[in-house]
PDB file of N, CA and C in Angstrom:
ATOM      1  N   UNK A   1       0.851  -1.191   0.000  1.00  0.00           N
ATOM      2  CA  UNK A   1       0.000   0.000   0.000  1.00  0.00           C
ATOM      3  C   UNK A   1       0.889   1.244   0.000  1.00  0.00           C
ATOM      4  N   UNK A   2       0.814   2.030  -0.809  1.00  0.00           N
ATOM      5  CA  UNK A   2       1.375   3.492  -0.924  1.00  0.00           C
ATOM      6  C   UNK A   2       1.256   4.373  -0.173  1.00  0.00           C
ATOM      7  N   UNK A   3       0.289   3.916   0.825  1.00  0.00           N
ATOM      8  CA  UNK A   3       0.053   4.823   1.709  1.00  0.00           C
ATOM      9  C   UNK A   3       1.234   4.994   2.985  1.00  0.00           C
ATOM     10  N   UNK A   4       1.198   3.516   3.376  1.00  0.00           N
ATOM     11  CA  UNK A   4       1.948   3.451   4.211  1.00  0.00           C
ATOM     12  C   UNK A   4       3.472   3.797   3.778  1.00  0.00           C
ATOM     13  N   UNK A   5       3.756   4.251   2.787  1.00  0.00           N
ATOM     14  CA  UNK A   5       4.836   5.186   2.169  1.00  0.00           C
ATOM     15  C   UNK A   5       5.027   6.327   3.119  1.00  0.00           C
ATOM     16  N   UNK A   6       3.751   7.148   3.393  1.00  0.00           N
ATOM     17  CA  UNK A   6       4.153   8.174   3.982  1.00  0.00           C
ATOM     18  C   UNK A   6       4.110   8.486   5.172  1.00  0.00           C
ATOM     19  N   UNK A   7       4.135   7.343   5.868  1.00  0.00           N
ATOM     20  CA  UNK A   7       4.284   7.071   7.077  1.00  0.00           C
ATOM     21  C   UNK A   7       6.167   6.263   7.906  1.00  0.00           C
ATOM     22  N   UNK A   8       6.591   6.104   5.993  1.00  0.00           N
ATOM     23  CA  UNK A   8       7.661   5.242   6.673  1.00  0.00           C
ATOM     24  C   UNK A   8       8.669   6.298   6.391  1.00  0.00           C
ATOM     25  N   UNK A   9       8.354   6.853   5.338  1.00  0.00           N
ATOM     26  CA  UNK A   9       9.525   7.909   4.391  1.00  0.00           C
ATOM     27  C   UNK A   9      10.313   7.236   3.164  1.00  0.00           C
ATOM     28  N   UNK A  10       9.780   6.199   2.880  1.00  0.00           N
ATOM     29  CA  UNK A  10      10.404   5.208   1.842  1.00  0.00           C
ATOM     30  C   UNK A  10       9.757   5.953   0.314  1.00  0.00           C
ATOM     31  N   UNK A  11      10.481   6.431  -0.365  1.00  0.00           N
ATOM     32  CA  UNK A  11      10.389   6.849  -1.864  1.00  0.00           C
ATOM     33  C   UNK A  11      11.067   5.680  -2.635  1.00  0.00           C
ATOM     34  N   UNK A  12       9.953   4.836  -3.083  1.00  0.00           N
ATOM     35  CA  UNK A  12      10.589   3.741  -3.936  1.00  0.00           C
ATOM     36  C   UNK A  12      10.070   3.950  -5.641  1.00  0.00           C
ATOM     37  N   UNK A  13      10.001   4.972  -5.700  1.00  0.00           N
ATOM     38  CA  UNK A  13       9.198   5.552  -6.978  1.00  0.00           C
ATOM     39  C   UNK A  13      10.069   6.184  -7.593  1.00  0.00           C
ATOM     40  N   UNK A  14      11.283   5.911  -8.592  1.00  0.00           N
ATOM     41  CA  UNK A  14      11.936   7.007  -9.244  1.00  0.00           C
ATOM     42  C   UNK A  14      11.797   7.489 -10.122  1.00  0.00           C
ATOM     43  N   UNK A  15      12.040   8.509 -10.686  1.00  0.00           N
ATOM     44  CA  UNK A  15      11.728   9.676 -12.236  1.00  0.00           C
ATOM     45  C   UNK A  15      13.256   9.009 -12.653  1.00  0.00           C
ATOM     46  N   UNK A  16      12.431   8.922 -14.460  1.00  0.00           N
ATOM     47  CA  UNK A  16      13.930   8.663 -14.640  1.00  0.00           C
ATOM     48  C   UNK A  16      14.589   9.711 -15.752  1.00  0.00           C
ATOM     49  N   UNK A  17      13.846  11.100 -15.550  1.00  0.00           N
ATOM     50  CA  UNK A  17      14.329  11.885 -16.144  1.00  0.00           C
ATOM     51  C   UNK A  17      15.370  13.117 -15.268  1.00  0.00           C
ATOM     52  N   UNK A  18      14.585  13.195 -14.283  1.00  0.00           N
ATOM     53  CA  UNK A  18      15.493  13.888 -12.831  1.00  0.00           C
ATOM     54  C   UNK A  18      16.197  13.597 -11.919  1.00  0.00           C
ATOM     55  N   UNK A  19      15.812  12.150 -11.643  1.00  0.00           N
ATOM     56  CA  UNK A  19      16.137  11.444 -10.325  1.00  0.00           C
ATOM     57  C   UNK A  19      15.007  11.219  -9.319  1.00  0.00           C
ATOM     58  N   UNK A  20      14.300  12.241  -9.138  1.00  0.00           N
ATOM     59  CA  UNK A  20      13.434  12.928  -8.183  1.00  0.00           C
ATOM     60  C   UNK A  20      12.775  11.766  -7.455  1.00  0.00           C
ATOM     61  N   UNK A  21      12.301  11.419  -6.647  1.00  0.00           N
ATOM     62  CA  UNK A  21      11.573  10.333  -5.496  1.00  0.00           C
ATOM     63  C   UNK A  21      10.620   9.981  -4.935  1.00  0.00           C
ATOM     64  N   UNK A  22       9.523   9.079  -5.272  1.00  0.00           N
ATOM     65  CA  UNK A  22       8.217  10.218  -4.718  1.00  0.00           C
ATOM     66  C   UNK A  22       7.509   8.183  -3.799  1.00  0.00           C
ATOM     67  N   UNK A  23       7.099   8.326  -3.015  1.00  0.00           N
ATOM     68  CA  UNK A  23       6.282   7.888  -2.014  1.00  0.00           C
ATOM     69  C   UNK A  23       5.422   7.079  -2.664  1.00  0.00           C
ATOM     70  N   UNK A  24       5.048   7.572  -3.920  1.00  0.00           N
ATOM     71  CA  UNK A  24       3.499   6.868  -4.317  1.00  0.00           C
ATOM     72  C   UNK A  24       3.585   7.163  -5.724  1.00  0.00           C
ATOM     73  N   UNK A  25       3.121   5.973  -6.364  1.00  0.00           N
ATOM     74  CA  UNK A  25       3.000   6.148  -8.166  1.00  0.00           C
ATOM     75  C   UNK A  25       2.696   7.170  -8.688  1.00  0.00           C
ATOM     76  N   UNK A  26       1.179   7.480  -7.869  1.00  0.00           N
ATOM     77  CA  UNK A  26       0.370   8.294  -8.542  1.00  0.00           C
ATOM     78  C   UNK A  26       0.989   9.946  -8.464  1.00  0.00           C
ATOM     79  N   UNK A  27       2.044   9.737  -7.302  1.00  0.00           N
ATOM     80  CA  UNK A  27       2.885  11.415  -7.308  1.00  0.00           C
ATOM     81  C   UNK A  27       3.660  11.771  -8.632  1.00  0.00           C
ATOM     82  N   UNK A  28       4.926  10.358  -8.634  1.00  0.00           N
ATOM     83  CA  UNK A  28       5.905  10.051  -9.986  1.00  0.00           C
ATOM     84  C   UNK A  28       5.158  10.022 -11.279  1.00  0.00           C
ATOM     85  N   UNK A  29       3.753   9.754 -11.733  1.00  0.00           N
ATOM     86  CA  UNK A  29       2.809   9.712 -12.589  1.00  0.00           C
ATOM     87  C   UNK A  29       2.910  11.719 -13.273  1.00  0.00           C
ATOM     88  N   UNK A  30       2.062  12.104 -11.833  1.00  0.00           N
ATOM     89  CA  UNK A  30       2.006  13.683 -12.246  1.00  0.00           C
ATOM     90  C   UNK A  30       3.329  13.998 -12.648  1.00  0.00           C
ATOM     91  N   UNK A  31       4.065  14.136 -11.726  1.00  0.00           N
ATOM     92  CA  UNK A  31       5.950  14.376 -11.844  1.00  0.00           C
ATOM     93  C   UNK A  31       5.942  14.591 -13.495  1.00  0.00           C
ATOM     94  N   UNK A  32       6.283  12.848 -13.860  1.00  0.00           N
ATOM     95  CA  UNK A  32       6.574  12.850 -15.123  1.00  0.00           C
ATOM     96  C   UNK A  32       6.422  13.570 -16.249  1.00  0.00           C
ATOM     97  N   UNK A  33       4.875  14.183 -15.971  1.00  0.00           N
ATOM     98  CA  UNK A  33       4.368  15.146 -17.261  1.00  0.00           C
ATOM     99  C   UNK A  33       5.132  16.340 -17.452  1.00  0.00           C
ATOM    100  N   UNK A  34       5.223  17.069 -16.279  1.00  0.00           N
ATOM    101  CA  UNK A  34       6.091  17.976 -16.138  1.00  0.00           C
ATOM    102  C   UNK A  34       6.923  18.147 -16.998  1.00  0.00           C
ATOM    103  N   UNK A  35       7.687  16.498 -17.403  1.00  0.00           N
ATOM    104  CA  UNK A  35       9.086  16.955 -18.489  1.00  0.00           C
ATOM    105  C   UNK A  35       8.364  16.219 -19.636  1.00  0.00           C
ATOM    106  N   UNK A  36       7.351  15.257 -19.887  1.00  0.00           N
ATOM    107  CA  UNK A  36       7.126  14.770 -20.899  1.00  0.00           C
ATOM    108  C   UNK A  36       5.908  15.838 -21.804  1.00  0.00           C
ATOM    109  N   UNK A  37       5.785  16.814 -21.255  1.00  0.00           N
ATOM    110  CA  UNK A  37       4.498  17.416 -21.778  1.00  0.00           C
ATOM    111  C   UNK A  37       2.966  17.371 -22.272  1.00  0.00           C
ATOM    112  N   UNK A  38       2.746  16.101 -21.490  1.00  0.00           N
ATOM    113  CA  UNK A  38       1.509  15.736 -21.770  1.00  0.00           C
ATOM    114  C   UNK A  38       1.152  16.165 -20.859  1.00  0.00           C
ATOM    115  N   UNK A  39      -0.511  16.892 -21.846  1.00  0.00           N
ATOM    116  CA  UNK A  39      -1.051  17.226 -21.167  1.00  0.00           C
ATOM    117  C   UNK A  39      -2.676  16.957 -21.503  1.00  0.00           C
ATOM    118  N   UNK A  40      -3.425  15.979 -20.962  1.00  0.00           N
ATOM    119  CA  UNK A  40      -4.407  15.624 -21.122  1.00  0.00           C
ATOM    120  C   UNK A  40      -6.032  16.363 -20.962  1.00  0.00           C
ATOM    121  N   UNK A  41      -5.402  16.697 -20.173  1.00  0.00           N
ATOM    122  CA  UNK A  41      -6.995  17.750 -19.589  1.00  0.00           C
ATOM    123  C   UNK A  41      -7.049  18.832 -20.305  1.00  0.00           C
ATOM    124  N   UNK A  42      -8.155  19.245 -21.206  1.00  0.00           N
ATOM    125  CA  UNK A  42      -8.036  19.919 -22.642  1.00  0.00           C
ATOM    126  C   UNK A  42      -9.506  20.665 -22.208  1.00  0.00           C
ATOM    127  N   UNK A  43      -9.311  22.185 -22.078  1.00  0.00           N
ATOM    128  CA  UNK A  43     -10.704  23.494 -22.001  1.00  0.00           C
ATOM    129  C   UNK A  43     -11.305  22.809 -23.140  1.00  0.00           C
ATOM    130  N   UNK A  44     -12.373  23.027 -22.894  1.00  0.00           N
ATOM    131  CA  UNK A  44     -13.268  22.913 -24.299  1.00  0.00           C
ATOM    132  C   UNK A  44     -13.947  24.482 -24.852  1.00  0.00           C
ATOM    133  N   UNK A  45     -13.518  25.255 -23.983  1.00  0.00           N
ATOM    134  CA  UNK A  45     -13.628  27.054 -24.430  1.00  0.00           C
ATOM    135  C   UNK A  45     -12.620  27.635 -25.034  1.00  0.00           C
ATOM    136  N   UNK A  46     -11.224  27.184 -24.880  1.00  0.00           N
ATOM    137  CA  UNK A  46     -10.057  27.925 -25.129  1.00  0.00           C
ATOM    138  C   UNK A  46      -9.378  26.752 -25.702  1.00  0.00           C
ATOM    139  N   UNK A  47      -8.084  27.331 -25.529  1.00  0.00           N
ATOM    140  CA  UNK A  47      -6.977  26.308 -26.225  1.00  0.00           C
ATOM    141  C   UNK A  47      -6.094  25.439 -24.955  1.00  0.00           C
ATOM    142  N   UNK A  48      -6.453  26.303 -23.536  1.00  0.00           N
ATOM    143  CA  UNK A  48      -5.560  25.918 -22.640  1.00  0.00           C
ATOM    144  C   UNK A  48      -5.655  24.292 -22.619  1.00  0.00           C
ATOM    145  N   UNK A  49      -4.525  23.399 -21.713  1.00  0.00           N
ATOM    146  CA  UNK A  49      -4.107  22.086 -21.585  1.00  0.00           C
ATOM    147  C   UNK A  49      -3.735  22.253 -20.569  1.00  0.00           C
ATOM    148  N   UNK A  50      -3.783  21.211 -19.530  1.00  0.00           N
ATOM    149  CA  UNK A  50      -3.133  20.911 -18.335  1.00  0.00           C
ATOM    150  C   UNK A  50      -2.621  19.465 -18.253  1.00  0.00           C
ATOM    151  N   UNK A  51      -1.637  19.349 -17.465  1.00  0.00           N
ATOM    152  CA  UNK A  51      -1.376  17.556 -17.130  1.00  0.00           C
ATOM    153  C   UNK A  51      -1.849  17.468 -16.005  1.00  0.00           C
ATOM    154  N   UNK A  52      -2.733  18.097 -15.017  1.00  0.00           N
ATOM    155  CA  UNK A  52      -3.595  17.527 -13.888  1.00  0.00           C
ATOM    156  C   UNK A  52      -4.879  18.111 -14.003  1.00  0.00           C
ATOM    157  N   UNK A  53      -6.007  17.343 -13.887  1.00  0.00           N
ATOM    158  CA  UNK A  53      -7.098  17.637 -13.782  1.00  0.00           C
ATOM    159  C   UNK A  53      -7.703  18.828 -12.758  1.00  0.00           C
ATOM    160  N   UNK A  54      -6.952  18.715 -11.496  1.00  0.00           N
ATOM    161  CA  UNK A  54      -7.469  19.835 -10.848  1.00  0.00           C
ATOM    162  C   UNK A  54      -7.532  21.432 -11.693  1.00  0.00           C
ATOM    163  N   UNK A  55      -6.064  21.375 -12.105  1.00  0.00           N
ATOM    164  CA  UNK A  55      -5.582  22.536 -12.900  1.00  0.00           C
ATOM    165  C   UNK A  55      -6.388  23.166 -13.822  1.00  0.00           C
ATOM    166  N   UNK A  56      -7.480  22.396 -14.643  1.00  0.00           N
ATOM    167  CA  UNK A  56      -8.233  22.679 -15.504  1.00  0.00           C
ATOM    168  C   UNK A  56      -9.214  23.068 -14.623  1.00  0.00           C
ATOM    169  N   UNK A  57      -9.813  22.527 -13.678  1.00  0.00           N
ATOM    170  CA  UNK A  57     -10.903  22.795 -13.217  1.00  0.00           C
ATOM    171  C   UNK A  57     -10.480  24.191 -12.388  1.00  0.00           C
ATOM    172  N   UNK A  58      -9.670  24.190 -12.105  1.00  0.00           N
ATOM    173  CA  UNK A  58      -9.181  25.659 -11.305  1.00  0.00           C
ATOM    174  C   UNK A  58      -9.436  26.830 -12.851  1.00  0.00           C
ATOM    175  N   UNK A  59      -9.332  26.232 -13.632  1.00  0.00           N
ATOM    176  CA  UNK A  59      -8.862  27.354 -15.270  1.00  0.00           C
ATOM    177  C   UNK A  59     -10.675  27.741 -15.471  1.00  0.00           C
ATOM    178  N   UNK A  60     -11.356  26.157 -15.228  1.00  0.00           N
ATOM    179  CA  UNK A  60     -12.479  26.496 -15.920  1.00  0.00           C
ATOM    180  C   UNK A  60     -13.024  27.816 -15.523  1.00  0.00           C
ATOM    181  N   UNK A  61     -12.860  28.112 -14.219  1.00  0.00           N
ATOM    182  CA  UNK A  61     -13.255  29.679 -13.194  1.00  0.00           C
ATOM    183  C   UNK A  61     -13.020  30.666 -13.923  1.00  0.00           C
ATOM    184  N   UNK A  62     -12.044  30.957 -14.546  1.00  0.00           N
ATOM    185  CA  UNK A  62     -12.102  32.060 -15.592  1.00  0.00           C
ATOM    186  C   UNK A  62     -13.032  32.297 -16.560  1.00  0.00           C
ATOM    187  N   UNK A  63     -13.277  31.074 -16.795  1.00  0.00           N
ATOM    188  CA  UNK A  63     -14.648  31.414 -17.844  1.00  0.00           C
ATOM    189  C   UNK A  63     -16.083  31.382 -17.754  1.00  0.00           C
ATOM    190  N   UNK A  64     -16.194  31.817 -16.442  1.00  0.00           N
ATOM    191  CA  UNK A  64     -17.565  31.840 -15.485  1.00  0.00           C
ATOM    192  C   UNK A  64     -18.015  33.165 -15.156  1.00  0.00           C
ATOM    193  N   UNK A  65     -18.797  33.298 -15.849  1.00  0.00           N
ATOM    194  CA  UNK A  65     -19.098  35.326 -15.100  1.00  0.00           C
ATOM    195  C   UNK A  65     -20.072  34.859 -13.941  1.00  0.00           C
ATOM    196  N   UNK A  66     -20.529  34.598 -13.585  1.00  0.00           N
ATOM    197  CA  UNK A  66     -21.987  34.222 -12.357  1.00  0.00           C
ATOM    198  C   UNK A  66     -21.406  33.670 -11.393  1.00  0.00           C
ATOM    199  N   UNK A  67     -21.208  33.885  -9.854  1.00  0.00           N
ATOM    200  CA  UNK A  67     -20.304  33.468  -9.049  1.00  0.00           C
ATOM    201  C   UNK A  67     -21.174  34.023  -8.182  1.00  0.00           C
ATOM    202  N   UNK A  68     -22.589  33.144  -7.681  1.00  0.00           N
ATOM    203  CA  UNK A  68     -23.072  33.611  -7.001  1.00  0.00           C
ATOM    204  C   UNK A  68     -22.905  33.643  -5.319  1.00  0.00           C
ATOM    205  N   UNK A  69     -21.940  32.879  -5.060  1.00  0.00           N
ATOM    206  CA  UNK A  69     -21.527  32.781  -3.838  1.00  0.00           C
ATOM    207  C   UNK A  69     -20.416  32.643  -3.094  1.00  0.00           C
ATOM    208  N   UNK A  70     -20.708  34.389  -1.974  1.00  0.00           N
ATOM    209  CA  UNK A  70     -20.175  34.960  -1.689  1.00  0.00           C
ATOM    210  C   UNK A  70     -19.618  34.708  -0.100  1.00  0.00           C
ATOM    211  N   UNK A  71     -18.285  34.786  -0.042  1.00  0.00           N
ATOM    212  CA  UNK A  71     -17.601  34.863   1.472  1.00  0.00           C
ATOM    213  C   UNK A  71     -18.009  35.822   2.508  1.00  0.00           C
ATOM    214  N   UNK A  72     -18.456  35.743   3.432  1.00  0.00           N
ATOM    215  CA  UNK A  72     -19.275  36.870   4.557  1.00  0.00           C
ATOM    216  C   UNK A  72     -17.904  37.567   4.684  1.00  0.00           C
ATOM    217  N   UNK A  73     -16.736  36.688   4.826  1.00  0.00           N
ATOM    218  CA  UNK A  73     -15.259  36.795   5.798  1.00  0.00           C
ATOM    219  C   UNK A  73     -15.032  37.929   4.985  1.00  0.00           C
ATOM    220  N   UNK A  74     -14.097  37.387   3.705  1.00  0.00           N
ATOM    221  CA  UNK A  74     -13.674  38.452   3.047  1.00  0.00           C
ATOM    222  C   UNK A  74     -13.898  38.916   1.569  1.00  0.00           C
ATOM    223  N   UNK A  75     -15.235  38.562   0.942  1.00  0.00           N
ATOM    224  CA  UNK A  75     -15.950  38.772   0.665  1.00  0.00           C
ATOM    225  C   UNK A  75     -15.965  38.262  -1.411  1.00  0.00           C
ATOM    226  N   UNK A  76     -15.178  36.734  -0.816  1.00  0.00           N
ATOM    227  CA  UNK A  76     -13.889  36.626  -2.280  1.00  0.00           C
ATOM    228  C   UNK A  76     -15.980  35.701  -2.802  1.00  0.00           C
ATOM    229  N   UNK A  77     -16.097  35.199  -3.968  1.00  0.00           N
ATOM    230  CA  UNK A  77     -17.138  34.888  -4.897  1.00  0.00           C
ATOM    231  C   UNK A  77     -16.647  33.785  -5.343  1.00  0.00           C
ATOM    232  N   UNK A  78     -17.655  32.866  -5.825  1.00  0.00           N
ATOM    233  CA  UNK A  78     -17.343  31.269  -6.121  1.00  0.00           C
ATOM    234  C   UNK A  78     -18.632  30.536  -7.005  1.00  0.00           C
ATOM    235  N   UNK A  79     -18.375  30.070  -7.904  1.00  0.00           N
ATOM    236  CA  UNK A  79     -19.557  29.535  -8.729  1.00  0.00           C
ATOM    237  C   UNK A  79     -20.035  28.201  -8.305  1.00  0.00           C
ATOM    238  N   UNK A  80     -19.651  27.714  -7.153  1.00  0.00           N
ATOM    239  CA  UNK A  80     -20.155  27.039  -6.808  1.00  0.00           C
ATOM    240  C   UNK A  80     -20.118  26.516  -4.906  1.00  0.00           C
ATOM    241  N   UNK A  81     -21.032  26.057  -4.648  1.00  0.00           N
ATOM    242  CA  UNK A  81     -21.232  26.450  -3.263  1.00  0.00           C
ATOM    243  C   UNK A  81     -19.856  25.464  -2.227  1.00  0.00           C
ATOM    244  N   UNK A  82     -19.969  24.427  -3.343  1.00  0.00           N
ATOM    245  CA  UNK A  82     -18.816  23.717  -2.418  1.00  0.00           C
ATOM    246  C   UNK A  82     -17.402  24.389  -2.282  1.00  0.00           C
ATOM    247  N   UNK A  83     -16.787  24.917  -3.661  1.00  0.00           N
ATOM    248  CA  UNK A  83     -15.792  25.670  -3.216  1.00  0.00           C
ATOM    249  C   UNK A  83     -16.038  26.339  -2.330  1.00  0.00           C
ATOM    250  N   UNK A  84     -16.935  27.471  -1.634  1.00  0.00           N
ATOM    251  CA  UNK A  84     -17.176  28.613  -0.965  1.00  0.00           C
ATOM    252  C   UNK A  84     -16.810  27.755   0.011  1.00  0.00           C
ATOM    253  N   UNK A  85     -17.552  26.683   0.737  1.00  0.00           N
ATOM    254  CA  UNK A  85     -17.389  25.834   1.714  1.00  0.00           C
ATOM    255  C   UNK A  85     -16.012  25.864   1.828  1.00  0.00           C
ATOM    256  N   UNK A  86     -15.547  24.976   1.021  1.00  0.00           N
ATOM    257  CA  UNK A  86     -14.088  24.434   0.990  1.00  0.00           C
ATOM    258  C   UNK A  86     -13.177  26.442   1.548  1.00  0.00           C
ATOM    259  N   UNK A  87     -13.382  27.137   0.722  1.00  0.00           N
ATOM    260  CA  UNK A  87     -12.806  28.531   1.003  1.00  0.00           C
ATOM    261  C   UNK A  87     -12.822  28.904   2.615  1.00  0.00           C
ATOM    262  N   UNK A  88     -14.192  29.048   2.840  1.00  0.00           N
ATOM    263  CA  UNK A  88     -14.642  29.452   4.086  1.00  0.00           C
ATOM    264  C   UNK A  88     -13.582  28.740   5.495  1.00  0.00           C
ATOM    265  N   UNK A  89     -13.234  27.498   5.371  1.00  0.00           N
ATOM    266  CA  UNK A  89     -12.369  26.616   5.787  1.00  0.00           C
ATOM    267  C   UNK A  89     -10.975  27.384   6.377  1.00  0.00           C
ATOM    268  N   UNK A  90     -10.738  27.922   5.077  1.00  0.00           N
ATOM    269  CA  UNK A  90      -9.672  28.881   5.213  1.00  0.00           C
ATOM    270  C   UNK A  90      -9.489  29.593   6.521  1.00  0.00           C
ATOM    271  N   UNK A  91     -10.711  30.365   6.620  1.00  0.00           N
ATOM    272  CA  UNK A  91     -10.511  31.203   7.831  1.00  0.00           C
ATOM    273  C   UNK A  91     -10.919  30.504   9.164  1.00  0.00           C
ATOM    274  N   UNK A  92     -11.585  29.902   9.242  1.00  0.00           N
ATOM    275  CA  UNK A  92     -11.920  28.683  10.343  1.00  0.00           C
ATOM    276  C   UNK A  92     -10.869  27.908  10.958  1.00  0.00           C
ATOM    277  N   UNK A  93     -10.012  27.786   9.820  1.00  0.00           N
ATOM    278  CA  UNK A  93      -8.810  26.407  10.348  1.00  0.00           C
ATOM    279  C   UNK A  93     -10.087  25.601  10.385  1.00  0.00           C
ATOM    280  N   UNK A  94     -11.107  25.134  10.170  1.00  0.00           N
ATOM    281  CA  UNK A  94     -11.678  23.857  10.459  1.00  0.00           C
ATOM    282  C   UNK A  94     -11.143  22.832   9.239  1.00  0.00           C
ATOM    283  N   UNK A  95     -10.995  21.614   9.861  1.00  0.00           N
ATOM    284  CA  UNK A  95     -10.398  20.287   9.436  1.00  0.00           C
ATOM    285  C   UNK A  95     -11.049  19.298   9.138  1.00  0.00           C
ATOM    286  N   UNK A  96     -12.256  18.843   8.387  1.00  0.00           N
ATOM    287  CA  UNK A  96     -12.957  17.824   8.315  1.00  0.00           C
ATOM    288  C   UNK A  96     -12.559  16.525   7.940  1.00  0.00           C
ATOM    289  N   UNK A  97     -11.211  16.195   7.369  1.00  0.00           N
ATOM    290  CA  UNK A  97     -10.850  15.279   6.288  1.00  0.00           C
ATOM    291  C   UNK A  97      -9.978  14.867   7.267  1.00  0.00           C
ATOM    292  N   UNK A  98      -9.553  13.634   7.696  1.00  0.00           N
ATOM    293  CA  UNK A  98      -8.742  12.507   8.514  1.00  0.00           C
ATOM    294  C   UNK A  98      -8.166  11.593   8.110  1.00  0.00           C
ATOM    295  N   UNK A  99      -6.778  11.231   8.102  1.00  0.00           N
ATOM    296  CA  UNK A  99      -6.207  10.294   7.594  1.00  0.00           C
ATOM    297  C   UNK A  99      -6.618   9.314   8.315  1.00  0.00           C
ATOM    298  N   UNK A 100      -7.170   7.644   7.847  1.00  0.00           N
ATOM    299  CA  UNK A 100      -7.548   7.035   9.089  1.00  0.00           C
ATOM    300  C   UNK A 100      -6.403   6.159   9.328  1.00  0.00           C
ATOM    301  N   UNK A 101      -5.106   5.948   8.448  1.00  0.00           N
ATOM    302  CA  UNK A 101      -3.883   5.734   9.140  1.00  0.00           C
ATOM    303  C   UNK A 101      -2.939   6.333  10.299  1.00  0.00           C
ATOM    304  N   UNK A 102      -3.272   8.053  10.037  1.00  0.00           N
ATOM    305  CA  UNK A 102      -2.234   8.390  11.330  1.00  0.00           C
ATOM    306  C   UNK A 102      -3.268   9.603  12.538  1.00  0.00           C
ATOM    307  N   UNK A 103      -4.019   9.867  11.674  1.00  0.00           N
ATOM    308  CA  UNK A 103      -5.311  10.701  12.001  1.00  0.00           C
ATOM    309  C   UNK A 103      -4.754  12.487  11.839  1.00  0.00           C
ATOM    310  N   UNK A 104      -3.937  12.501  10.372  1.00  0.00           N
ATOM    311  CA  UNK A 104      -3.648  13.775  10.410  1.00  0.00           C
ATOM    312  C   UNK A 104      -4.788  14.813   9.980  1.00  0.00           C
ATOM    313  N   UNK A 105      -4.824  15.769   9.978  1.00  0.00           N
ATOM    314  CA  UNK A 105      -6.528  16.326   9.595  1.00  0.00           C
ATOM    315  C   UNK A 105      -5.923  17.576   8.334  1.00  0.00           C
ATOM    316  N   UNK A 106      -7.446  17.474   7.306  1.00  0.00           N
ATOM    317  CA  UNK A 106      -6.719  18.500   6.470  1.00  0.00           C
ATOM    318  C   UNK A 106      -7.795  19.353   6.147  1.00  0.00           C
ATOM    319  N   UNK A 107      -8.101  20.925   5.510  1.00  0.00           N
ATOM    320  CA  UNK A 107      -8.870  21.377   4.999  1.00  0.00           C
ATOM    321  C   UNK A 107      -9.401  21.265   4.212  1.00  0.00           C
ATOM    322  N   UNK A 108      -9.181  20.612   3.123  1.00  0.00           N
ATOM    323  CA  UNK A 108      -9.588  20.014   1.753  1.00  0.00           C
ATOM    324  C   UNK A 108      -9.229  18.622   1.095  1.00  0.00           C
ATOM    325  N   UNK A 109     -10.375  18.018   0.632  1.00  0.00           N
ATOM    326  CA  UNK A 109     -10.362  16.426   0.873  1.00  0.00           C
ATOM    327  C   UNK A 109      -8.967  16.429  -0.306  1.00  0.00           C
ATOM    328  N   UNK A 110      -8.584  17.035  -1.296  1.00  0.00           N
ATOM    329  CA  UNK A 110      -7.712  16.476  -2.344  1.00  0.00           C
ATOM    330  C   UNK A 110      -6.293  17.081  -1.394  1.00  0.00           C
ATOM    331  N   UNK A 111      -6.560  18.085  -0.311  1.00  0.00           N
ATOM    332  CA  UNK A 111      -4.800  17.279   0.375  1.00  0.00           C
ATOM    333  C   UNK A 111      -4.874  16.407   1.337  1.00  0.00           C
ATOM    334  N   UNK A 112      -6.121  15.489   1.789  1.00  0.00           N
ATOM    335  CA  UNK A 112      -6.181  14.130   2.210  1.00  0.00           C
ATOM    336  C   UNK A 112      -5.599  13.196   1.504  1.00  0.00           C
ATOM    337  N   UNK A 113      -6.217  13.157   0.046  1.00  0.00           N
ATOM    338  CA  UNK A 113      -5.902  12.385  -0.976  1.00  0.00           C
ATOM    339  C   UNK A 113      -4.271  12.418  -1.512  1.00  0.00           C
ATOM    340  N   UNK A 114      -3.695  13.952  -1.557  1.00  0.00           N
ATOM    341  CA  UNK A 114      -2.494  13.671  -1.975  1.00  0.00           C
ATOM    342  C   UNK A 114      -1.768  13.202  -0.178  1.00  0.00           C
ATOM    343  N   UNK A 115      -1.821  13.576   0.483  1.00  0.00           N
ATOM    344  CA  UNK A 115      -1.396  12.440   1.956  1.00  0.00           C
ATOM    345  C   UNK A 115      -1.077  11.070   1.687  1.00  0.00           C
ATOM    346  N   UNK A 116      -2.145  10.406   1.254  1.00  0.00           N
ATOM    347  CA  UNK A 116      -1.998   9.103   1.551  1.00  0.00           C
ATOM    348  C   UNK A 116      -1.571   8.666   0.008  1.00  0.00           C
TER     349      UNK A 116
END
């Protein structure tokens, strides 16, 4: 299990374009694109490309005028309610997401996911 990678400190994952070391496939996977230039995740508005999916979905925000929801805190706008959630977090420090290997806690479930 890869998980327990990051619990031991064992990087048995090497790049074999850098050297570089990574804990878990799926890290050395992203890594790789970096120098191989693929980039899969393709706007369907623009021309932009990304090699991680989040990245696109972070891009798609640019091409959203309607952002109906708004931060009380500091007053930033979001097209959709879960980001706001996820945002709001920010100022809370609240932690919902738990590793159930070491019980580290995180603000947002995808740095749970890159954790383990």
């Amino acid at each position: 299990n890869d998980h327990i990678n990051t619990h031991t400190g064992e990087k048995p994952f090497k790049c074999d374009f850098c050297g570089a070391r990574f804990n878990q496939k799926y890290n050395l996977n992203n890594h790789v694109k970096t120098h191989t230039g693929v980039k899969p995740f393709k706007c369907k508005i623009c021309e932009a490309s990304f090699h991680r999916k989040c990245f696109l979905q972070k891009h798609m925000t640019t091409h959203l005028e309607e952002k109906p929801f708004k931060c009380e805190i500091c007053d930033a706008t979001f097209y959709e309610k879960t980001r706001l959630n996820s945002h709001v977090r920010t100022h809370t420090e609240e932690k919902p997401f738990q590793c159930d290997f070491c019980g580290a806690k995180f603000n947002r479930k995808h740095n749970l996911n890159d954790h383990i």
